[in-house]
N, C-alpha and C. Protein backbone atom coordinates (compact mmCIF):
# COMPACT_ATOMS: atom_id res chain seq x y z
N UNK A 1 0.85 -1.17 0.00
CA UNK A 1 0.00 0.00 0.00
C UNK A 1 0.90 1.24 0.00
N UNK A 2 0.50 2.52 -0.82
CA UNK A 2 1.42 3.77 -0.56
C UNK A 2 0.54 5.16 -0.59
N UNK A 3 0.82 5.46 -0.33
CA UNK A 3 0.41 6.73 0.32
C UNK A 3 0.68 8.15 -1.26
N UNK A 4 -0.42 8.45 -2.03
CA UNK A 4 0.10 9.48 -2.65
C UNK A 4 -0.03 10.80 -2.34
N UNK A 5 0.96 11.74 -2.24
CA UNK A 5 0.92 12.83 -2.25
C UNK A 5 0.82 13.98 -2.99
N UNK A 6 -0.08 14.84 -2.80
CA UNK A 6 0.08 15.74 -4.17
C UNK A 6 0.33 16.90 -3.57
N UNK A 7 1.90 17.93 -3.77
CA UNK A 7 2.27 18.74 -3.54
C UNK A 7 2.21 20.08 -4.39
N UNK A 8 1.63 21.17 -3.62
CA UNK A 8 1.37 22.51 -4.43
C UNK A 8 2.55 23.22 -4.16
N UNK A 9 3.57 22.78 -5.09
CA UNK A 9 5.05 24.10 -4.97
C UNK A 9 5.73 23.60 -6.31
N UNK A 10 6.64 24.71 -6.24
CA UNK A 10 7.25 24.88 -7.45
C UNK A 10 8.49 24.07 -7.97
N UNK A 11 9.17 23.54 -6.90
CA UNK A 11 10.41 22.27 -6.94
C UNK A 11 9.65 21.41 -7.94
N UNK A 12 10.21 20.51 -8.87
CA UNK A 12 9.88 19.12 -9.21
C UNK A 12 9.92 18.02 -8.28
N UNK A 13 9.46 17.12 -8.35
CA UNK A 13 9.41 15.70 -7.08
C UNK A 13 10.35 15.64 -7.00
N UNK A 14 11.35 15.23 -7.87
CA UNK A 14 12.93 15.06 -7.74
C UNK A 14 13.50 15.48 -6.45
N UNK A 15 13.30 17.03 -6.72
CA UNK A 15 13.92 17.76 -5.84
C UNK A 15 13.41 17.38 -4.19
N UNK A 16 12.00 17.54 -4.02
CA UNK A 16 11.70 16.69 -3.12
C UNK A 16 11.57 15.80 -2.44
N UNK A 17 11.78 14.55 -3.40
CA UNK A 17 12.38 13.41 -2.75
C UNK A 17 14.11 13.74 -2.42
N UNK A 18 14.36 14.15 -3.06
CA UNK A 18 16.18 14.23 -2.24
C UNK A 18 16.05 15.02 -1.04
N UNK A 19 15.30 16.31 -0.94
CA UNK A 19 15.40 16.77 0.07
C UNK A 19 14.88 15.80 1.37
N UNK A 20 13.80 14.67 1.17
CA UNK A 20 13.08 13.68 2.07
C UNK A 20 14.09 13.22 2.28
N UNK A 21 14.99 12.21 1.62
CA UNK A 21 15.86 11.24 1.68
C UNK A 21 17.25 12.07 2.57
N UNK A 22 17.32 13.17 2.34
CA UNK A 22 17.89 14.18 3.29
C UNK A 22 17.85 14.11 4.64
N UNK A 23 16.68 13.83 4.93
CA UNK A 23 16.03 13.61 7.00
C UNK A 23 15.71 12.00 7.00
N UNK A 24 15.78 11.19 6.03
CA UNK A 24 15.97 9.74 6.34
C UNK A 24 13.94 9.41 6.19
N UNK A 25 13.54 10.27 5.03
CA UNK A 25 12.78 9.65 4.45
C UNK A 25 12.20 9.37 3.44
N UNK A 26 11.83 7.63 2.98
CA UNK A 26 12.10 7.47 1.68
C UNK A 26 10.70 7.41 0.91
N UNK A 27 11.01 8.74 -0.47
CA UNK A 27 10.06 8.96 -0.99
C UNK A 27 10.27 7.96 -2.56
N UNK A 28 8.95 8.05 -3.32
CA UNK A 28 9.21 7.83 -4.43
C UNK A 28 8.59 8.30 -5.63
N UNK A 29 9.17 8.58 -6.90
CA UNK A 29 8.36 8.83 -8.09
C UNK A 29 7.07 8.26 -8.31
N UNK A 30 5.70 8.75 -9.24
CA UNK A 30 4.85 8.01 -9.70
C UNK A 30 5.34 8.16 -11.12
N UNK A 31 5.81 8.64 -11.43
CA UNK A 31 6.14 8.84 -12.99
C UNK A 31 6.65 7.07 -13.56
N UNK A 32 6.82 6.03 -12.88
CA UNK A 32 6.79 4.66 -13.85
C UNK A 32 5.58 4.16 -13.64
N UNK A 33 4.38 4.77 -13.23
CA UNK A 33 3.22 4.14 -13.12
C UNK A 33 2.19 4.93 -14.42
N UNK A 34 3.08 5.89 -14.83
CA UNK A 34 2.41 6.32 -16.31
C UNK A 34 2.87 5.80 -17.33
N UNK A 35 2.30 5.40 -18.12
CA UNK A 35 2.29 5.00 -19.42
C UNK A 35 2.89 6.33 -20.74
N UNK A 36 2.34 7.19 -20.41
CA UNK A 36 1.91 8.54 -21.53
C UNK A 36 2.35 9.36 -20.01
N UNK A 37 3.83 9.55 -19.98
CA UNK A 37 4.72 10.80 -19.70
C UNK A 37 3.69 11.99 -19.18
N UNK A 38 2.96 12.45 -20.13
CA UNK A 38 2.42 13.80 -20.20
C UNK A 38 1.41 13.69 -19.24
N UNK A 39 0.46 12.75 -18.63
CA UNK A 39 -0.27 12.32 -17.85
C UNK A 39 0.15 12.42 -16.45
N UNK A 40 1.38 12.46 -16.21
CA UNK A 40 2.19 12.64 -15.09
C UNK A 40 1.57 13.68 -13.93
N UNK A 41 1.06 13.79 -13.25
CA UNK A 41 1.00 14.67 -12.26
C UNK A 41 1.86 15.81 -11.94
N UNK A 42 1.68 16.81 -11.79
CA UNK A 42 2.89 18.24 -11.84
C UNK A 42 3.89 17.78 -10.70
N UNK A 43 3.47 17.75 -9.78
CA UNK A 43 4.04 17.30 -8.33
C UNK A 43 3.12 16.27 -7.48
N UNK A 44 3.50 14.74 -8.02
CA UNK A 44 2.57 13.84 -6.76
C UNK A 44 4.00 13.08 -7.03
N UNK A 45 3.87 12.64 -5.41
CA UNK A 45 5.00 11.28 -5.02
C UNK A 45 4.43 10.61 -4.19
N UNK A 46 4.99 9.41 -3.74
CA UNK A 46 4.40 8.42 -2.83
C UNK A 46 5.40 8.20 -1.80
N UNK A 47 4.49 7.53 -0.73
CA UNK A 47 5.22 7.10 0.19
C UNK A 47 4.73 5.77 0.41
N UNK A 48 5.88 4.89 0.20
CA UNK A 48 5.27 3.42 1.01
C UNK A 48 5.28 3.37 2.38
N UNK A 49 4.28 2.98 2.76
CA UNK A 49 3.83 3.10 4.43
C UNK A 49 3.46 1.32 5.25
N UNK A 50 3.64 0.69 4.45
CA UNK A 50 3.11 -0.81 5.22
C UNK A 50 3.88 -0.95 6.46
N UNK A 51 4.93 -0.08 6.66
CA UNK A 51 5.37 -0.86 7.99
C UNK A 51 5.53 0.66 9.13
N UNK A 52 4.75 1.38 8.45
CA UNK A 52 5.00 2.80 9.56
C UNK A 52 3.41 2.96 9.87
N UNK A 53 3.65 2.90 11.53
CA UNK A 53 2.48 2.93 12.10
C UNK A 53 1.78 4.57 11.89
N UNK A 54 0.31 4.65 11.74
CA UNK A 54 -0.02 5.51 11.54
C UNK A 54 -0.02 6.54 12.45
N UNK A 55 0.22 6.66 13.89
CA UNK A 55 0.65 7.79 14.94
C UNK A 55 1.68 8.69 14.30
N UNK A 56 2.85 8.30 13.42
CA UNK A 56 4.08 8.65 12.74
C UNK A 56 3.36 9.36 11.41
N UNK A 57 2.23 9.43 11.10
CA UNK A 57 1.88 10.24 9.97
C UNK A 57 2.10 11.76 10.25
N UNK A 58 1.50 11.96 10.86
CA UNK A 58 1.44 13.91 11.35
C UNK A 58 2.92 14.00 11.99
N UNK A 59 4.07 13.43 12.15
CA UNK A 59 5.44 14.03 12.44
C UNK A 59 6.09 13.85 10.96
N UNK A 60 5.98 12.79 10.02
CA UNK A 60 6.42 13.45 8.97
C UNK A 60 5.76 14.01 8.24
N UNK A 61 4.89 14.15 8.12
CA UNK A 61 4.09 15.45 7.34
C UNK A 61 5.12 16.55 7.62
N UNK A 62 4.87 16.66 9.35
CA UNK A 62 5.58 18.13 9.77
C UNK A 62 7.55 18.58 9.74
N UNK A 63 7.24 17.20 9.64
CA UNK A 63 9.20 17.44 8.92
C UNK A 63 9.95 17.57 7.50
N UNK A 64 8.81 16.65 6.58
CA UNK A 64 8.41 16.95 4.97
C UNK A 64 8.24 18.85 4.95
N UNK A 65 7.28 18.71 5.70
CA UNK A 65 6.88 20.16 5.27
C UNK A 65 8.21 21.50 5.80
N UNK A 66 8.92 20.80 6.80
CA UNK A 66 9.78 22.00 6.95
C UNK A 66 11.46 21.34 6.08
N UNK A 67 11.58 20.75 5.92
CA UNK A 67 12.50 20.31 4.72
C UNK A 67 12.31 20.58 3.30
N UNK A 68 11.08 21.20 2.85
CA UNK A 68 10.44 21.26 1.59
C UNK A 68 10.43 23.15 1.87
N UNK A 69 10.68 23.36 3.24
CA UNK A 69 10.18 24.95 3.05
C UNK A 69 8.93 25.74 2.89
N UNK A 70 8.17 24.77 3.33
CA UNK A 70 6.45 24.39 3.66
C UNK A 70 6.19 25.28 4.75
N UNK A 71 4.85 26.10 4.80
CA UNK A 71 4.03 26.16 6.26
C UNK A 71 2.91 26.16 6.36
């Protein structure tokens, strides 16, 4: 199961997942789940979550969001 996110900012995912993988969390592209490139979402990434208990949702949200330059 994964978790998609759809982010309103101007970075590409790229950039956002490195900055995640930065604080030790691991994001990932949806872009191999498109077929047709152009269909791509501006900014959505996922997070696989099967083994992170859901109490741990709202602290990385809030560490995503200040690693991303979020408020």
């Amino acid at each position: 199961m994964h978790l998609l996110l759809d982010i309103d900012t101007d970075p590409p995912p790229e950039t956002l997942i490195e900055k995640a993988a930065s604080i030790d969390i691991k994001l990932y592209s949806v872009k191999p789940y498109y077929a047709d490139s152009k269909k791509v979402p501006k900014c959505q990434i996922q997070l696989g979550f099967p083994t992170i208990p859901q109490e741990k949702f709202s602290l990385i949200r809030a560490h995503l969001k200040k690693v991303w330059g979020l408020s």
